[in-house]
N, C-alpha and C. Protein backbone atom coordinates (compact mmCIF):
# COMPACT_ATOMS: atom_id res chain seq x y z
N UNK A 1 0.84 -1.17 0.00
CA UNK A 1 0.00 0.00 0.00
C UNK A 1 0.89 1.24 0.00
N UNK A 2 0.78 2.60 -1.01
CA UNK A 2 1.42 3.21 -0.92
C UNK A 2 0.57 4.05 0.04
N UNK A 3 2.25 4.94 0.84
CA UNK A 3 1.83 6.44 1.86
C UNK A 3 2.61 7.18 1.52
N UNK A 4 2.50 8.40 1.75
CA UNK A 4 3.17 9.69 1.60
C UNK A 4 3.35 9.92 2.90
N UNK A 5 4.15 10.98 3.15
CA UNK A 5 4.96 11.70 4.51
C UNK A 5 3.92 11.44 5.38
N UNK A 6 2.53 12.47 5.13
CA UNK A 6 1.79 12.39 6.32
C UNK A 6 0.95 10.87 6.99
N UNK A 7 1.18 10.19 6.39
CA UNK A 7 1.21 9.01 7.07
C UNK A 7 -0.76 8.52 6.33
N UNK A 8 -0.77 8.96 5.30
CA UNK A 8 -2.31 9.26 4.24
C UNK A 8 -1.73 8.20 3.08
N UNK A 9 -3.32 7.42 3.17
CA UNK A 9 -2.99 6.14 2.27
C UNK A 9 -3.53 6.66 0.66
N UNK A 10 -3.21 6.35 -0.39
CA UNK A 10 -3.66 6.74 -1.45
C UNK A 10 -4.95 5.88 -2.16
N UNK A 11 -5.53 5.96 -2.09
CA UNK A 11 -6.99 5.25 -2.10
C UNK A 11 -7.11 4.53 -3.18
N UNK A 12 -6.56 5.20 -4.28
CA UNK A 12 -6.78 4.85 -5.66
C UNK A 12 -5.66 3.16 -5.73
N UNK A 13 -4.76 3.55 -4.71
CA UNK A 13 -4.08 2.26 -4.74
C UNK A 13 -4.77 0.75 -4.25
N UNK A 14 -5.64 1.24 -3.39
CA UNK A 14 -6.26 0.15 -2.52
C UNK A 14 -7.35 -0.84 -3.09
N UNK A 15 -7.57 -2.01 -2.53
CA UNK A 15 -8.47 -2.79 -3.13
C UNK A 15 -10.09 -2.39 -2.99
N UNK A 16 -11.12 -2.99 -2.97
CA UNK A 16 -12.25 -2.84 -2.68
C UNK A 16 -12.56 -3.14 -0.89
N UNK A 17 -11.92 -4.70 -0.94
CA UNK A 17 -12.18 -5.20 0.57
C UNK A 17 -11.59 -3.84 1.46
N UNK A 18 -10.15 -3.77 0.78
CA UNK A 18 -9.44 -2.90 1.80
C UNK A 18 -10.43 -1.12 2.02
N UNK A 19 -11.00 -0.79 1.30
CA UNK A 19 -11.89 0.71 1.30
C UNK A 19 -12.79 0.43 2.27
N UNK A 20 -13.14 -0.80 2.35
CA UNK A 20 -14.44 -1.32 2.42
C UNK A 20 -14.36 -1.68 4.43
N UNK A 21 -12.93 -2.17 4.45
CA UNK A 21 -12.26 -2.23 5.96
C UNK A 21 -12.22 -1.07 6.69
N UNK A 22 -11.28 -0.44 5.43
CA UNK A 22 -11.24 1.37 6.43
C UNK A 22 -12.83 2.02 6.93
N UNK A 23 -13.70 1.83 5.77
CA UNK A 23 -14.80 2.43 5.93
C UNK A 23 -15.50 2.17 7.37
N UNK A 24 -15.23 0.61 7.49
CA UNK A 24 -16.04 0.07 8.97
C UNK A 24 -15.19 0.21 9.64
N UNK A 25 -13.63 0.95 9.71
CA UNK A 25 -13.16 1.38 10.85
C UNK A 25 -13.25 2.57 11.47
N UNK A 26 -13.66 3.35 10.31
CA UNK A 26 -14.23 4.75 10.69
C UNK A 26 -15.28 4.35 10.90
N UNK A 27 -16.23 4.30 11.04
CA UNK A 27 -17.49 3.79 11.24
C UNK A 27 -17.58 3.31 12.47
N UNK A 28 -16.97 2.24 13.14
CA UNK A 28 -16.17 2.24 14.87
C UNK A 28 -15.87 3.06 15.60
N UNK A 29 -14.83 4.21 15.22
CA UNK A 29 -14.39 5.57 15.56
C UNK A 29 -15.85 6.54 15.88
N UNK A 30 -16.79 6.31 14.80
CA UNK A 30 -17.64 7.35 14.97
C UNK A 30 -19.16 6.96 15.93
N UNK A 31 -19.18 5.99 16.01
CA UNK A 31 -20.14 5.52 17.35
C UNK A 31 -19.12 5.58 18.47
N UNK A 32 -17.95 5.07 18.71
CA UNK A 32 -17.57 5.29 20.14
C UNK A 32 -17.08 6.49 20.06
N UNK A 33 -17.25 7.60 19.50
CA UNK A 33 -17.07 9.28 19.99
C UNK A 33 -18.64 9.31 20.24
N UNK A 34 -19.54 8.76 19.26
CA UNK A 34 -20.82 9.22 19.85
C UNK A 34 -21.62 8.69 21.15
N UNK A 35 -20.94 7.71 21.58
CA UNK A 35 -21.27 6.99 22.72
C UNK A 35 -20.16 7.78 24.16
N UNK A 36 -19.15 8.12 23.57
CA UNK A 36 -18.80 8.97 24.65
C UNK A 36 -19.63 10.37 24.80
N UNK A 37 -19.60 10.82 23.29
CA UNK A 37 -20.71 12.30 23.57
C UNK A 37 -21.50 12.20 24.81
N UNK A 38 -22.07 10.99 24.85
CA UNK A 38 -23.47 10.57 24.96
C UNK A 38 -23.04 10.72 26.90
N UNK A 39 -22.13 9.90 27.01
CA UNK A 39 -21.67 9.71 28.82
C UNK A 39 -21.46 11.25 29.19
N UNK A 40 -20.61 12.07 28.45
CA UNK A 40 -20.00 13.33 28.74
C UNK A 40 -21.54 14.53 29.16
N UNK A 41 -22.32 14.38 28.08
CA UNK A 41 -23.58 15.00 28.28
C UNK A 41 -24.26 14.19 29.51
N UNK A 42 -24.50 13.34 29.65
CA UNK A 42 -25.04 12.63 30.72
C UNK A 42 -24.18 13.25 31.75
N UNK A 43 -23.00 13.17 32.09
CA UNK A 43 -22.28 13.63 33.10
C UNK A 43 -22.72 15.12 33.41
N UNK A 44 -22.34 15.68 32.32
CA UNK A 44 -23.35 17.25 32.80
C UNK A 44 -24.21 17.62 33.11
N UNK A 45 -25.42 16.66 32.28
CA UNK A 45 -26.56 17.05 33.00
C UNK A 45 -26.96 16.76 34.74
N UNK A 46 -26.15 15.54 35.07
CA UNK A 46 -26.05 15.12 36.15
C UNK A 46 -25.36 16.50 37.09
N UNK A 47 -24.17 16.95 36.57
CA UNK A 47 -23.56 17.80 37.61
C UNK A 47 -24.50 19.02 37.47
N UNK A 48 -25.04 19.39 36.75
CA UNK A 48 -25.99 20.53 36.29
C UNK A 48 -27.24 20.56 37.68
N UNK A 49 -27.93 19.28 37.71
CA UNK A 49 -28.75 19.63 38.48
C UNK A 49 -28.93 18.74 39.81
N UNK A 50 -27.62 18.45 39.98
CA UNK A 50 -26.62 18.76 41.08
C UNK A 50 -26.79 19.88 41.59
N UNK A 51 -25.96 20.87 41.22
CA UNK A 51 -25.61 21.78 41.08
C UNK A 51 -27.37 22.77 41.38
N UNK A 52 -27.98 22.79 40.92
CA UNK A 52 -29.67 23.26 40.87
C UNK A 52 -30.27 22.54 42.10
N UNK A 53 -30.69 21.49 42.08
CA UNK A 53 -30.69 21.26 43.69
C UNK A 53 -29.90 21.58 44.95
N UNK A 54 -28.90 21.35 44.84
CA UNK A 54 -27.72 22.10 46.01
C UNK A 54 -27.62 23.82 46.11
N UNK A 55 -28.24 24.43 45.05
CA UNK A 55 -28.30 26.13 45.27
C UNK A 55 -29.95 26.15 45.48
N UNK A 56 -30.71 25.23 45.59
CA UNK A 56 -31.89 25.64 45.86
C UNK A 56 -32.33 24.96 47.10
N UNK A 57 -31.27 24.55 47.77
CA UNK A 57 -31.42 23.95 48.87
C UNK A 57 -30.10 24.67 50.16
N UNK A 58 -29.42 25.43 49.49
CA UNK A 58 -29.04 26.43 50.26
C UNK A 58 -27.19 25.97 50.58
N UNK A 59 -27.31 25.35 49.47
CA UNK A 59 -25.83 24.37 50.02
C UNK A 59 -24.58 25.21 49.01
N UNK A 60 -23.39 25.89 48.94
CA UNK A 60 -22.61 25.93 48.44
C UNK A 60 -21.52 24.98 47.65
N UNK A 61 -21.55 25.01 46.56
CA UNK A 61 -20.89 24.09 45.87
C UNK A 61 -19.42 24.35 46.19
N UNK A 62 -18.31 23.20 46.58
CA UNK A 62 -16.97 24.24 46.67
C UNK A 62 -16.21 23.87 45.90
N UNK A 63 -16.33 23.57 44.65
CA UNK A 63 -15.63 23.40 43.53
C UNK A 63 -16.05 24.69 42.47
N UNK A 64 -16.90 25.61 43.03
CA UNK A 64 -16.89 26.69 42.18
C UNK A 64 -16.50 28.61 43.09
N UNK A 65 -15.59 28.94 42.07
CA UNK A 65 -14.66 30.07 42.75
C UNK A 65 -15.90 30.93 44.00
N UNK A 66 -15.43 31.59 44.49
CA UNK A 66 -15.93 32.21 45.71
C UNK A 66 -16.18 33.35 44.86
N UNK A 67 -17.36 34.62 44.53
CA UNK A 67 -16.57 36.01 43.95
C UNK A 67 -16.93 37.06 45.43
N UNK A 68 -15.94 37.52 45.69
CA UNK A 68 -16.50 38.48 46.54
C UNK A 68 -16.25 40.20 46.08
């Protein structure tokens, strides 16, 4: 398989199976970023109303700066 410097395969060189491999490896890549999206937003919304219950219940959060 030919590459150039940046480490970029030349497509036109490649077989069918092989396009066909990369494709379902990107395709892997792009559900487990979207499945992390998915935890990261969950995590926020969690600290979010956290965060909304604990100021409406009179509690200071102390992971957020003091301003005085």
């Amino acid at each position: 398989m030919e590459q150039n410097n940046q480490n970029q395969v030349n497509l036109s060189q490649v077989s069918d199976i092989q396009l066909k491999a990369f494709a379902y490896d990107e395709l892997g890549k792009i559900e487990m970023a979207q499945a992390n999206l998915r935890l990261i937003n969950q995590e926020l919304t969690t600290r979010a109303k956290s965060a909304a219950d604990a100021s409406s219940n009179g509690v200071v959060n102390p992971d957020l700066p003091v301003v005085k």
